[in-house]
C-alpha atoms as a PDB file:
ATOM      1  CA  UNK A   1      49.059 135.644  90.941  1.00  0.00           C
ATOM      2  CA  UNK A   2      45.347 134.807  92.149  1.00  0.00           C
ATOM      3  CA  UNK A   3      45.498 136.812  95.300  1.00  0.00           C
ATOM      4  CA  UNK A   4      47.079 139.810  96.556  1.00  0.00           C
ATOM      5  CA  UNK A   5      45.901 139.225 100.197  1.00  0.00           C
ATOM      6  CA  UNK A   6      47.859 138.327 102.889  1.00  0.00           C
ATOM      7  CA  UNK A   7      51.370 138.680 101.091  1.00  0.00           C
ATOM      8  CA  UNK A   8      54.208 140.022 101.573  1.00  0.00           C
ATOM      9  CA  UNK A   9      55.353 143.232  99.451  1.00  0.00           C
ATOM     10  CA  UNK A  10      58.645 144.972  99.424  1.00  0.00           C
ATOM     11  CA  UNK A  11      58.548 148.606  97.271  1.00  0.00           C
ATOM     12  CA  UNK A  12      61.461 151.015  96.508  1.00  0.00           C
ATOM     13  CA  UNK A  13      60.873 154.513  96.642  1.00  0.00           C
ATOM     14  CA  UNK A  14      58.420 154.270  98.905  1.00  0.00           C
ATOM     15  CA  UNK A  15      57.834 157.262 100.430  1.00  0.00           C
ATOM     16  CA  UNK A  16      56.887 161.384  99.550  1.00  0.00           C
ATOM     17  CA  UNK A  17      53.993 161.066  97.193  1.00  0.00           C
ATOM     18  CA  UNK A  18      54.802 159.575  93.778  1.00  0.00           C
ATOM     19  CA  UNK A  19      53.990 156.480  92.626  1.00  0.00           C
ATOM     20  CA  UNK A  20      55.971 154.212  94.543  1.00  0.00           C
ATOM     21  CA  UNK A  21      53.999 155.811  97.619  1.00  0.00           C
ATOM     22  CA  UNK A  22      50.990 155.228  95.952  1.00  0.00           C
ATOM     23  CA  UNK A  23      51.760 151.555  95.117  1.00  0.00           C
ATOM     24  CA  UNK A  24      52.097 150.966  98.890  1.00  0.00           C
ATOM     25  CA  UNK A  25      49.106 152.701  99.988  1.00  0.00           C
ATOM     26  CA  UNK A  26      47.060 150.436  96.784  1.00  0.00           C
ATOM     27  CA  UNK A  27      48.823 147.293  98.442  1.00  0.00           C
ATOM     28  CA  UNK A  28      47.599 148.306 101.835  1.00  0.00           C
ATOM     29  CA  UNK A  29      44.146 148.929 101.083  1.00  0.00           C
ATOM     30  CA  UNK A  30      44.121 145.490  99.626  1.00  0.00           C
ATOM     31  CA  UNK A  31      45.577 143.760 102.619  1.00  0.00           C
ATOM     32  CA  UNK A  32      49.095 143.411 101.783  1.00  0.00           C
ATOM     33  CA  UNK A  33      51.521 143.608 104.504  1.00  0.00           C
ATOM     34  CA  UNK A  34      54.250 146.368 103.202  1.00  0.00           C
ATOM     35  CA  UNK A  35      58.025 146.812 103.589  1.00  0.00           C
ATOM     36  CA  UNK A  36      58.765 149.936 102.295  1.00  0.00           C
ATOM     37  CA  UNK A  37      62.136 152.304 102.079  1.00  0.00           C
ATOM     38  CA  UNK A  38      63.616 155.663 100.393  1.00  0.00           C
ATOM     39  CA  UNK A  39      65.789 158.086 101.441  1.00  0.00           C
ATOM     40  CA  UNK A  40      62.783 160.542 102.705  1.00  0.00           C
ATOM     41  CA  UNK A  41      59.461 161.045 103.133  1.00  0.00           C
ATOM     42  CA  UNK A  42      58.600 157.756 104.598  1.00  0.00           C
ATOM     43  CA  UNK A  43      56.461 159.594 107.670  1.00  0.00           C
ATOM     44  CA  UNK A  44      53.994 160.349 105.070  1.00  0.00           C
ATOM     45  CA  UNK A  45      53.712 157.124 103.666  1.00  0.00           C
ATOM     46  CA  UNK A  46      53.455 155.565 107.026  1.00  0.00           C
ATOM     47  CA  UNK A  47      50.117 157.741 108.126  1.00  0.00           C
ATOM     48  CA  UNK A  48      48.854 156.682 105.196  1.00  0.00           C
ATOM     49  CA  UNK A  49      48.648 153.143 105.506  1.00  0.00           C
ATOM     50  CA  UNK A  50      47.544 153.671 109.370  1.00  0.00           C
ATOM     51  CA  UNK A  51      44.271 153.031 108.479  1.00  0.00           C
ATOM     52  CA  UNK A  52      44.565 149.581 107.279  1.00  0.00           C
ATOM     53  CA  UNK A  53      44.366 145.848 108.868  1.00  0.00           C
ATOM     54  CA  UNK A  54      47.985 145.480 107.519  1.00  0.00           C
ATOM     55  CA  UNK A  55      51.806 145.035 108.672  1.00  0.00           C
ATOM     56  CA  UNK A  56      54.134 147.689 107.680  1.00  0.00           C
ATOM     57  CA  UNK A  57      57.634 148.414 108.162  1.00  0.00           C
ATOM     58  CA  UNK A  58      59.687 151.330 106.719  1.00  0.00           C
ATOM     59  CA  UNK A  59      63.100 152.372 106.561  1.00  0.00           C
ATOM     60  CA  UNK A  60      65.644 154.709 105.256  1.00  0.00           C
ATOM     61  CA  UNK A  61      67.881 153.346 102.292  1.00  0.00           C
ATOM     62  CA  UNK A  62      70.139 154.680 100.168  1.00  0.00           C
ATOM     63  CA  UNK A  63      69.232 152.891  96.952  1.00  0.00           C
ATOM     64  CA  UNK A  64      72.714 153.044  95.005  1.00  0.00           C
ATOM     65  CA  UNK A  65      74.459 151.357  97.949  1.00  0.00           C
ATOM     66  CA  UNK A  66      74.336 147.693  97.608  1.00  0.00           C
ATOM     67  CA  UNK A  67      75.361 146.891 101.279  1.00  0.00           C
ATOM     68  CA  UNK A  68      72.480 149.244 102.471  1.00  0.00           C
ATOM     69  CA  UNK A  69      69.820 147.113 100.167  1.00  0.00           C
ATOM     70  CA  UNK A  70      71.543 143.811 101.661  1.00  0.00           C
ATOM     71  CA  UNK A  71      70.798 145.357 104.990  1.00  0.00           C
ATOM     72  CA  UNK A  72      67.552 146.291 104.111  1.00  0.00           C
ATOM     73  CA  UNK A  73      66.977 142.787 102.619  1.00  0.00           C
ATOM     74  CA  UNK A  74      67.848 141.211 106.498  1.00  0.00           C
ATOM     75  CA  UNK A  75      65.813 143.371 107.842  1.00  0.00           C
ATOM     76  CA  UNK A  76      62.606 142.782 105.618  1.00  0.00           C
ATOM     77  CA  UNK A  77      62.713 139.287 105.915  1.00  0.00           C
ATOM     78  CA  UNK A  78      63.777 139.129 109.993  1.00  0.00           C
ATOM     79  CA  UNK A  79      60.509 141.435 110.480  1.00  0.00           C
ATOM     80  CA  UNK A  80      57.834 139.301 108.128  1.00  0.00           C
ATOM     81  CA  UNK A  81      59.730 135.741 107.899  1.00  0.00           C
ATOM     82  CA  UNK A  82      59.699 135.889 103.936  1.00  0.00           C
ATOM     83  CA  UNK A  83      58.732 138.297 101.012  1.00  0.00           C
ATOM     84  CA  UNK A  84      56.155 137.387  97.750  1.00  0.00           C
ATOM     85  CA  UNK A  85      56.002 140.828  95.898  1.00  0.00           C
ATOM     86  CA  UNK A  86      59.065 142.725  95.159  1.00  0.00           C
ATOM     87  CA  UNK A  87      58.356 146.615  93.100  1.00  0.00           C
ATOM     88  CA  UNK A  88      61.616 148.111  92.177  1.00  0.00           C
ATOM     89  CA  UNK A  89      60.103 151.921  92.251  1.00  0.00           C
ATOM     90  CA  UNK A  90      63.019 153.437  92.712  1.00  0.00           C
ATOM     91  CA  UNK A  91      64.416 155.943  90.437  1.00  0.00           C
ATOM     92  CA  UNK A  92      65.409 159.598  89.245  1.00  0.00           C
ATOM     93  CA  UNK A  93      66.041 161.952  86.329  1.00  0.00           C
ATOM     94  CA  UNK A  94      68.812 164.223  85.928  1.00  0.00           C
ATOM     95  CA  UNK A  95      66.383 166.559  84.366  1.00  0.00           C
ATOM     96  CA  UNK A  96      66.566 168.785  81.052  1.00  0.00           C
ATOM     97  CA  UNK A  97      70.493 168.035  79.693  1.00  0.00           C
ATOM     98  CA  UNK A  98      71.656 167.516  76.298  1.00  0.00           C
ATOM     99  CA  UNK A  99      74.139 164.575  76.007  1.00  0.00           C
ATOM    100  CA  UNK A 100      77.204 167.102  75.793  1.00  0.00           C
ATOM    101  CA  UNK A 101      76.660 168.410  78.718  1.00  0.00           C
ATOM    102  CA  UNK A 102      76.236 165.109  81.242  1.00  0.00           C
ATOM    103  CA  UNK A 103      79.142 164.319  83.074  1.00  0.00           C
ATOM    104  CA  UNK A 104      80.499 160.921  83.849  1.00  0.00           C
ATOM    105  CA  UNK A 105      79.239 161.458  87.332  1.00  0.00           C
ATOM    106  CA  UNK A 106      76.014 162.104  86.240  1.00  0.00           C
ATOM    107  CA  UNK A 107      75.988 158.634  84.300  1.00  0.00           C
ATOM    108  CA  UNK A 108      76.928 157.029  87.427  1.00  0.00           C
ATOM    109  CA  UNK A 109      74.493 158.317  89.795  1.00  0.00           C
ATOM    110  CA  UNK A 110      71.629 157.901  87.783  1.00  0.00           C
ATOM    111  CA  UNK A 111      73.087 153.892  86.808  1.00  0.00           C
ATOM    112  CA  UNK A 112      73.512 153.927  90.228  1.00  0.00           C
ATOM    113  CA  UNK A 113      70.116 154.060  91.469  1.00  0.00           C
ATOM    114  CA  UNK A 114      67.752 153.539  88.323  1.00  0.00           C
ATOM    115  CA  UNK A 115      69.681 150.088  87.116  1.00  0.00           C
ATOM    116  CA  UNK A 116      72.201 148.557  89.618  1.00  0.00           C
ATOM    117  CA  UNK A 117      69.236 149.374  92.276  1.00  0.00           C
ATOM    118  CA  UNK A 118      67.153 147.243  90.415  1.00  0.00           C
ATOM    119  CA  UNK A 119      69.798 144.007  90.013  1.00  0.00           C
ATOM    120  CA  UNK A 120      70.947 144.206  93.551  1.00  0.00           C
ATOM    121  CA  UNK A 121      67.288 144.515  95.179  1.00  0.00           C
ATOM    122  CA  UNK A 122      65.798 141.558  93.171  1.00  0.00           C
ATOM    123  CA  UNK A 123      69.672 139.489  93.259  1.00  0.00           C
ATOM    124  CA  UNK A 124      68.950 139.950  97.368  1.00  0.00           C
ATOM    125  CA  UNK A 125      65.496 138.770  96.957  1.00  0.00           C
ATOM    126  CA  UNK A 126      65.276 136.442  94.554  1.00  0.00           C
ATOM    127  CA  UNK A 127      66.100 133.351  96.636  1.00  0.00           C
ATOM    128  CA  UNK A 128      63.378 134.009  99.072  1.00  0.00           C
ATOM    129  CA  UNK A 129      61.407 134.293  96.066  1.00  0.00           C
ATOM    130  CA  UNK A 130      62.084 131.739  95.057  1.00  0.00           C
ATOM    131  CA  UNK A 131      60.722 129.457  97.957  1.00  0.00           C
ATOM    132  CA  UNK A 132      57.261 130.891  97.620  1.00  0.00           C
ATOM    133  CA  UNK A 133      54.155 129.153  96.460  1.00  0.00           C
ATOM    134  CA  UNK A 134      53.621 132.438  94.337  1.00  0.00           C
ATOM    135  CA  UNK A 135      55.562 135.471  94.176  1.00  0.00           C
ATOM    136  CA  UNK A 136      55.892 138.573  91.685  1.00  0.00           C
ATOM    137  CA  UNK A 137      59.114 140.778  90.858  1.00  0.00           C
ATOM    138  CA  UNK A 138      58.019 144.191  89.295  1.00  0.00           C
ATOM    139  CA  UNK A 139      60.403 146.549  87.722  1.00  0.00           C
ATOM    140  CA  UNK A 140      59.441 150.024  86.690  1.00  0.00           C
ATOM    141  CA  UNK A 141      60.807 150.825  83.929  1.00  0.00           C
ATOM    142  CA  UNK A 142      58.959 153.732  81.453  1.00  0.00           C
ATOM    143  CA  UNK A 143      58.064 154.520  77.952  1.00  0.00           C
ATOM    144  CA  UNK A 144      61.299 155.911  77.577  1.00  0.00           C
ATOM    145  CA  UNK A 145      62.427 152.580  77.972  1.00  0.00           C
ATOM    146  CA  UNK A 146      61.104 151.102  74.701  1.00  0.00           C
ATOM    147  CA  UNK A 147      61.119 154.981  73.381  1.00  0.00           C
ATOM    148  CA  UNK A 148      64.139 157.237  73.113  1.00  0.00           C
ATOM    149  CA  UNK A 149      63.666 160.787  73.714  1.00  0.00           C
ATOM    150  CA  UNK A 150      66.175 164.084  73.425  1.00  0.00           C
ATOM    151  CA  UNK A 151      67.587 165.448  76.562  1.00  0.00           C
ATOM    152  CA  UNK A 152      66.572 162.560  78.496  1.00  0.00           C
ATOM    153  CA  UNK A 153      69.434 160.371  77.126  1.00  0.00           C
ATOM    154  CA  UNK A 154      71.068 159.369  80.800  1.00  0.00           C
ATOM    155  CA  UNK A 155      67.492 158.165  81.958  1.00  0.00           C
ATOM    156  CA  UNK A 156      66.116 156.905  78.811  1.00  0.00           C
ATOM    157  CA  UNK A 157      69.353 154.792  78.852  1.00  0.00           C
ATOM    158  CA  UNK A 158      68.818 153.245  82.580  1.00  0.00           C
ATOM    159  CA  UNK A 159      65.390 152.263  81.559  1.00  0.00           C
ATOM    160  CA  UNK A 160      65.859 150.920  78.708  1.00  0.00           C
ATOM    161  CA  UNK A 161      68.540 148.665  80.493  1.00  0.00           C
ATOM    162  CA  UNK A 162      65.784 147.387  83.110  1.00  0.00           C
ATOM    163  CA  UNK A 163      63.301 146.403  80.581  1.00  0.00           C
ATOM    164  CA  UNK A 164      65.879 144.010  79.050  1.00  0.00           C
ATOM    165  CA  UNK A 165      67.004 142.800  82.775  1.00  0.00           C
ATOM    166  CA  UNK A 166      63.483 142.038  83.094  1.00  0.00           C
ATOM    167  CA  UNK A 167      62.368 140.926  79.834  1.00  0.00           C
ATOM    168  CA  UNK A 168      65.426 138.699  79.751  1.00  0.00           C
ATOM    169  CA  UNK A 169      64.876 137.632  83.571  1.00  0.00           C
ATOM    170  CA  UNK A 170      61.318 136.637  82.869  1.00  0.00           C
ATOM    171  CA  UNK A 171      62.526 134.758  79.191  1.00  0.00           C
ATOM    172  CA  UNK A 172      65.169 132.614  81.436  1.00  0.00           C
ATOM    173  CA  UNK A 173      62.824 131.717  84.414  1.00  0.00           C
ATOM    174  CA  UNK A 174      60.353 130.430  81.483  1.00  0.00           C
ATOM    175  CA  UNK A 175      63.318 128.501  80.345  1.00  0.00           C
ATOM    176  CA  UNK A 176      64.445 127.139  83.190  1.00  0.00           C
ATOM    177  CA  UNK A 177      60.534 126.375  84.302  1.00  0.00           C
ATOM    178  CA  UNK A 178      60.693 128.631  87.188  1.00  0.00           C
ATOM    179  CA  UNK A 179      56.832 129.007  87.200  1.00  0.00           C
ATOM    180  CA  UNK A 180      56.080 130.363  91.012  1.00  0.00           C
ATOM    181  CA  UNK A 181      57.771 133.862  89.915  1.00  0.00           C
ATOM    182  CA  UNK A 182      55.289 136.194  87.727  1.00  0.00           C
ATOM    183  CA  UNK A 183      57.947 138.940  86.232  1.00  0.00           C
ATOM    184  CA  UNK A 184      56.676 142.238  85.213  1.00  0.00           C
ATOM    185  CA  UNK A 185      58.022 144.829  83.019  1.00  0.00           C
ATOM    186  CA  UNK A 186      55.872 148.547  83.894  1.00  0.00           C
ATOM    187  CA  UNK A 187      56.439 151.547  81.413  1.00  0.00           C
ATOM    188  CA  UNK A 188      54.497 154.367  82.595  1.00  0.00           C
ATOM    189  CA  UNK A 189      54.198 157.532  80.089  1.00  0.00           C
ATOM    190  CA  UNK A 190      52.863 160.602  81.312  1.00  0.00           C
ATOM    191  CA  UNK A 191      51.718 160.344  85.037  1.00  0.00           C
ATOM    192  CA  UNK A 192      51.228 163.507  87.539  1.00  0.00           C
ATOM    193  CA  UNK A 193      54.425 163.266  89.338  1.00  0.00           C
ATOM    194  CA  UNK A 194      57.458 165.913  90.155  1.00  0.00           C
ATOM    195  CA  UNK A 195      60.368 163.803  88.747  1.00  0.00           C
ATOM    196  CA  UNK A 196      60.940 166.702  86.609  1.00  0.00           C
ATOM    197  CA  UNK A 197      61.347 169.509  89.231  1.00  0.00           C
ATOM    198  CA  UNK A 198      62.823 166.868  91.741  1.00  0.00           C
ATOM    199  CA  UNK A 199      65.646 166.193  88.935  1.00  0.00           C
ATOM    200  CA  UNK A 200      69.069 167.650  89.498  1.00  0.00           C
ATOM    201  CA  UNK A 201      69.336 170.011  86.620  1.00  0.00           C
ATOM    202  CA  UNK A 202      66.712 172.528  85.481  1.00  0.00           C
ATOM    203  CA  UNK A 203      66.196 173.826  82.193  1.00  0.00           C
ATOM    204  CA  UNK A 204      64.703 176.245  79.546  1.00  0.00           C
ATOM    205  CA  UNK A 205      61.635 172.904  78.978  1.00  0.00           C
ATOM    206  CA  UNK A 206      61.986 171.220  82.605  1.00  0.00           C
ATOM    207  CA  UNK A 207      58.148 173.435  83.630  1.00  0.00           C
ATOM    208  CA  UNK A 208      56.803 172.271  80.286  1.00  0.00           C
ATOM    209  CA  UNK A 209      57.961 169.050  81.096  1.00  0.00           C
ATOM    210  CA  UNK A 210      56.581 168.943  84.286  1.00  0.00           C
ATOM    211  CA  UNK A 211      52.827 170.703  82.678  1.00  0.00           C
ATOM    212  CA  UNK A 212      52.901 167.758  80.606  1.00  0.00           C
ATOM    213  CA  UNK A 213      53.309 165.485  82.556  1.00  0.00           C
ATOM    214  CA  UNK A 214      50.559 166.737  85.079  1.00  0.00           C
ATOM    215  CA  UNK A 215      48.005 165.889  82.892  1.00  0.00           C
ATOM    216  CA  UNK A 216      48.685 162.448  82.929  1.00  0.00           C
ATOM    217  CA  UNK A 217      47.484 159.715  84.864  1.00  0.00           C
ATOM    218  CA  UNK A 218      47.105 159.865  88.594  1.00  0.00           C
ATOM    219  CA  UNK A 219      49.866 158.456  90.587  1.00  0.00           C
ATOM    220  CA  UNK A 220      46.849 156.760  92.406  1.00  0.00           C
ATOM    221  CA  UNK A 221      45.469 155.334  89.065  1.00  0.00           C
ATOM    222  CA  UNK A 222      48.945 154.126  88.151  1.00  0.00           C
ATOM    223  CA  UNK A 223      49.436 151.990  91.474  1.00  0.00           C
ATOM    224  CA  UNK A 224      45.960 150.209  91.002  1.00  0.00           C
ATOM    225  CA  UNK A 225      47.006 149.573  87.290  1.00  0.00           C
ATOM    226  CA  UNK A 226      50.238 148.079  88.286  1.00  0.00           C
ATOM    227  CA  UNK A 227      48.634 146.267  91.032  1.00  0.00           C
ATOM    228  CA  UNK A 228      45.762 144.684  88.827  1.00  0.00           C
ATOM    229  CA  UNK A 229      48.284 143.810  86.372  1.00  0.00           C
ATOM    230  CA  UNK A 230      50.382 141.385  88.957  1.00  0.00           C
ATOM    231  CA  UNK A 231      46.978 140.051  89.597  1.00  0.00           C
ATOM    232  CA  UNK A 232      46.070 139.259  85.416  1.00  0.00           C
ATOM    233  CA  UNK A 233      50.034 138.319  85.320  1.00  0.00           C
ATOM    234  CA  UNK A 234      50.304 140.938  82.508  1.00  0.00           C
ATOM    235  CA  UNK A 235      54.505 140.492  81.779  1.00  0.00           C
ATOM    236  CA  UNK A 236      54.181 143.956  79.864  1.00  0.00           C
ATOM    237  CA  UNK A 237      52.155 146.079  81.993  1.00  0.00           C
ATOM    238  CA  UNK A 238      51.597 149.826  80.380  1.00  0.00           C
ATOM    239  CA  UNK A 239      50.308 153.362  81.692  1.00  0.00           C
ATOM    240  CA  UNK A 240      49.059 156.489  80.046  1.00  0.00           C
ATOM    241  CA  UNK A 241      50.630 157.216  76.735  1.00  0.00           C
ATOM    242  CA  UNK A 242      53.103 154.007  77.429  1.00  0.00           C
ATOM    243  CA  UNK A 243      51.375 151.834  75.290  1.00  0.00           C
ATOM    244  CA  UNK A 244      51.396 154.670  72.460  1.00  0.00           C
ATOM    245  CA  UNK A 245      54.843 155.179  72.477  1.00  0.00           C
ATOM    246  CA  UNK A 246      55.384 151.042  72.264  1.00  0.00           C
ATOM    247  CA  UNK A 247      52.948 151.183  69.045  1.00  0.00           C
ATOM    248  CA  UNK A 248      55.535 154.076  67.825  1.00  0.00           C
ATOM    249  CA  UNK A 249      58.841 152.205  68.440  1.00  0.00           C
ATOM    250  CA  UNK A 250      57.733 149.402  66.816  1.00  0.00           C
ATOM    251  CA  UNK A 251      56.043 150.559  63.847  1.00  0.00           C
ATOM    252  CA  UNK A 252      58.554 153.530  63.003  1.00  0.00           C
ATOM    253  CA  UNK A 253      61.500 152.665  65.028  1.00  0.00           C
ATOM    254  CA  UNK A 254      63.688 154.602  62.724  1.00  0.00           C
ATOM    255  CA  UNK A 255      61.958 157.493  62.182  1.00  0.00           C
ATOM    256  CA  UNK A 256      59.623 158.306  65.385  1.00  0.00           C
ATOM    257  CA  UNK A 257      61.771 161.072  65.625  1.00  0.00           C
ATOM    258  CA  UNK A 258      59.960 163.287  63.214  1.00  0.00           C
ATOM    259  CA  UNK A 259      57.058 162.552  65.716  1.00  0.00           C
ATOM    260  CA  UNK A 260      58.850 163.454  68.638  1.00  0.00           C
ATOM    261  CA  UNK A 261      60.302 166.999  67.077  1.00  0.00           C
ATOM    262  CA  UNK A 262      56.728 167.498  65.818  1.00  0.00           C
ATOM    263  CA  UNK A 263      55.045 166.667  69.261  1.00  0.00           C
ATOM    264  CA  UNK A 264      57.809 168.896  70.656  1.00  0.00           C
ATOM    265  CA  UNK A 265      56.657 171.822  68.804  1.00  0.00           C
ATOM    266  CA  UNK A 266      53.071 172.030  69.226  1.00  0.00           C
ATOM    267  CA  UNK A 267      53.653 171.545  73.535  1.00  0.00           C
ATOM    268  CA  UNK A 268      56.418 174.513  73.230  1.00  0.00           C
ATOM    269  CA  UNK A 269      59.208 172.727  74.475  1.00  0.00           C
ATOM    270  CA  UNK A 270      62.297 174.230  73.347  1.00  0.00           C
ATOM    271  CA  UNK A 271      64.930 172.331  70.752  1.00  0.00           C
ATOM    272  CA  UNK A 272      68.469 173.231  71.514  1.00  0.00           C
END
């Protein structure tokens, strides 16, 4: 994409202050209009882009239910006439659970939001998208996405799923010589947010967890990597420790696992 300015973006998750609120805030500042939604803390996000010479328009979706995001979708383009950029933020973790102890429900409302959010946002979008002179589609994914780790198995399972939606997206469009649509794959690793304590279950590890990840990169610094990465059309665009973990899967992807119960150990988190 050669320009960022003047477009249209659309970002999941939008609100409170992780990175999805920081992505829209980033896009602001460099004269994106924004269409934002989550389920709260859009009032923040809002003030935040007050500031700026840009167009914004929030709202309150529910992103599991597919007739909300078609909603959403009217709504979006009705207010701006079209959309170029679309950042499927969205997502949770159920927090510190070994596989024995996640319940079928807990698969499904973690699918729910983290994959089929992803399909039915860009399957809404995509035709508009599609009509564009240049346009982007953005899925977060994470480095538990190319990188399996214990206790994490329901989320490390969703994301793995939207890398190969979007790896396999990006592959067909190439195919097919769909060349207007830039498709990105993002797989943040450690970055200062409170998915951890914001997950549904708490454990024994979920403060070490959340230490951990504090000392990562800035939620801030994430959205202008992401941002500059639409902009150098990176498809695999990586934060932190992402990239490390990549490097790991694919020279050891068999036995990282003695690197993961060894990492485990010297940061204190607890193997049961």
């Amino acid at each position: 994409m050669k320009s960022l300015k003047g477009k249209v973006a659309v970002v999941t998750g939008g609100g409170g202050n992780g990175i999805g609120h920081c992505l829209v805030i980033e896009l602001a500042k460099r004269g994106v209009n924004v269409a934002y939604c989550d389920i709260a803390g859009l009032e923040l996000t809002q003030k935040a882009i007050r500031p700026y010479s840009v167009k914004g328009y929030a709202e309150i979706v529910d992103i599991s239910d597919r007739f909300a995001i078609k909603g959403f979708v009217k709504n979006v383009i009705a207010e701006f006439g079209h959309a170029d950029i679309i950042i499927n933020n969205a997502g949770i973790a159920l927090g510190d659970l070994s596989f024995d102890k996640v319940s079928e429900e807990d698969f499904d409302r973690i699918t729910d939001i983290n994959y089929w959010g992803v399909i039915h946002t860009t399957q809404q979008f995509y035709p508009y998208l599609l009509t564009r002179p240049e346009a982007a589609i953005v899925n977060i994914s994470s480095s538990q996405g190319i990188m399996g780790l214990p206790y994490l198995v329901p989320y490390c399972t969703t994301k793995f799923a939207v890398r190969g939606f979007t790896d396999t997206l990006r592959v067909e469009n190439k195919i097919r010589g769909i060349k207007n649509i830039s498709i990105h794959t993002v797989h943040p690793g450690a970055v200062a947010t409170n998915i951890s304590l914001n997950a549904d279950y708490q454990g024994s590890s979920t403060q070490k967890f959340h230490e951990n990840l504090q000392a990562g990169t800035s939620p801030q610094c994430a959205a202008e990597i992401i941002c500059d990465g639409i902009l150098k059309n990176k498809a695999r665009i990586f934060i932190s420790d992402g990239r490390l973990h990549d490097w790991a899967a694919r020279l050891l992807p068999t036995q990282y696992d003695k690197i993961i119960r060894l990492v485990m150990r010297l940061k204190g988190v607890a193997i049961v």
